[in-house]
Protein backbone atom coordinates (compact mmCIF):
# COMPACT_ATOMS: atom_id res chain seq x y z
CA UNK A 1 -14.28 9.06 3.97
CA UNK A 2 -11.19 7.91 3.54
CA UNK A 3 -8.56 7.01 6.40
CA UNK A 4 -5.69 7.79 4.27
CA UNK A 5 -4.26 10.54 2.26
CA UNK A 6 -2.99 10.63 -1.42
CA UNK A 7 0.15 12.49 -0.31
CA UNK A 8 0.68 9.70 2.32
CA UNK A 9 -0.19 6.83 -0.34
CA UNK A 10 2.66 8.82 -2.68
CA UNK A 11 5.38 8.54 -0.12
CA UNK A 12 4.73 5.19 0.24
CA UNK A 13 4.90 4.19 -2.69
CA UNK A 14 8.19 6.07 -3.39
CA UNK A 15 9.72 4.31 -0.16
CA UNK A 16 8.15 0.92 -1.23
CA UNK A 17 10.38 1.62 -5.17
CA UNK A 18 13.45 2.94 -2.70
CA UNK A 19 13.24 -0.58 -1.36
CA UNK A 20 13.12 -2.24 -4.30
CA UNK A 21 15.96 0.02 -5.47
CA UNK A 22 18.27 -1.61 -2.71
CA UNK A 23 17.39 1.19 0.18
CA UNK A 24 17.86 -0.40 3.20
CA UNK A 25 15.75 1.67 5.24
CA UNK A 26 12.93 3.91 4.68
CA UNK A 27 10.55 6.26 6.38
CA UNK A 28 7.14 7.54 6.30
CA UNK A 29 4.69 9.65 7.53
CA UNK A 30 1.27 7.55 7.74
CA UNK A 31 -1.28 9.38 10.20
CA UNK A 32 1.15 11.64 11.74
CA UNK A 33 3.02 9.01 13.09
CA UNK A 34 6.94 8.81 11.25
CA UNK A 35 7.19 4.11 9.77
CA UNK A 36 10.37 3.02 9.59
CA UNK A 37 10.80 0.38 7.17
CA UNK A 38 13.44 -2.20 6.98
CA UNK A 39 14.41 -3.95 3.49
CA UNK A 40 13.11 -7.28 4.93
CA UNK A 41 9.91 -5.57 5.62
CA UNK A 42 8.94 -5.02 1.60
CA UNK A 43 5.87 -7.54 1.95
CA UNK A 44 4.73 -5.73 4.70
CA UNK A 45 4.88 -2.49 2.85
CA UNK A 46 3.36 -3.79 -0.32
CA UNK A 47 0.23 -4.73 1.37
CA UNK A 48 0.07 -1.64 3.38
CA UNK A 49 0.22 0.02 -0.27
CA UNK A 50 -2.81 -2.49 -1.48
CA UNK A 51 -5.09 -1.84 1.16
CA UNK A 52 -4.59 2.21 0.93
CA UNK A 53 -5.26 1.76 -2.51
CA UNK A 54 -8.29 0.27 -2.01
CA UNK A 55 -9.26 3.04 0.47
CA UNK A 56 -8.38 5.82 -1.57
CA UNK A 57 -11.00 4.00 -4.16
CA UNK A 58 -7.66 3.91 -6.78
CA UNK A 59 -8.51 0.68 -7.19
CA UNK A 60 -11.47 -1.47 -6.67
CA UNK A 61 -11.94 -3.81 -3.78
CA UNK A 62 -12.05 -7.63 -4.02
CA UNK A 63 -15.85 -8.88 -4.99
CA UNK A 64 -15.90 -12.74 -5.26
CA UNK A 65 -19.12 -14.14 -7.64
CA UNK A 66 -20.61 -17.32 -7.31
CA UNK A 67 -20.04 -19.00 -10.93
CA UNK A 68 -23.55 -18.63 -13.16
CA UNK A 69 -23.19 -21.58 -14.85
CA UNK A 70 -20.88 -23.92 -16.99
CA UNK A 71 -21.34 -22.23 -20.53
């Protein structure tokens, strides 16, 4: 189950493009609570977007792999 919603992860991502746009501030609904975001924040945003992406399952999590071999 995931935390987040899609419609949550959508807003977000609009506000994080609004930012990157030149918005100074943003906000967003994330668990019924209302974000403000500031344009200094945008690294902050961006990795709120990663890890909702990776709870949503839109993309897959990190794995790290031991190396098998040289060739």
């Amino acid at each position: 189950m995931s935390f987040y919603t899609q419609a949550e992860f959508d807003e977000l991502k609009a506000a994080y493009l609004q930012l990157q746009a030149g918005s100074k501030v943003v906000q967003v609904s994330i668990g019924g609570k209302f974000i403000r975001y500031q344009d200094v924040q945008i690294k902050e945003v961006k990795g709120t977007l990663d890890a909702m992406a990776v709870d949503l399952g839109l993309v897959p999590g990190r794995s790290y792999a031991k190396p098998k071999g040289r060739f």
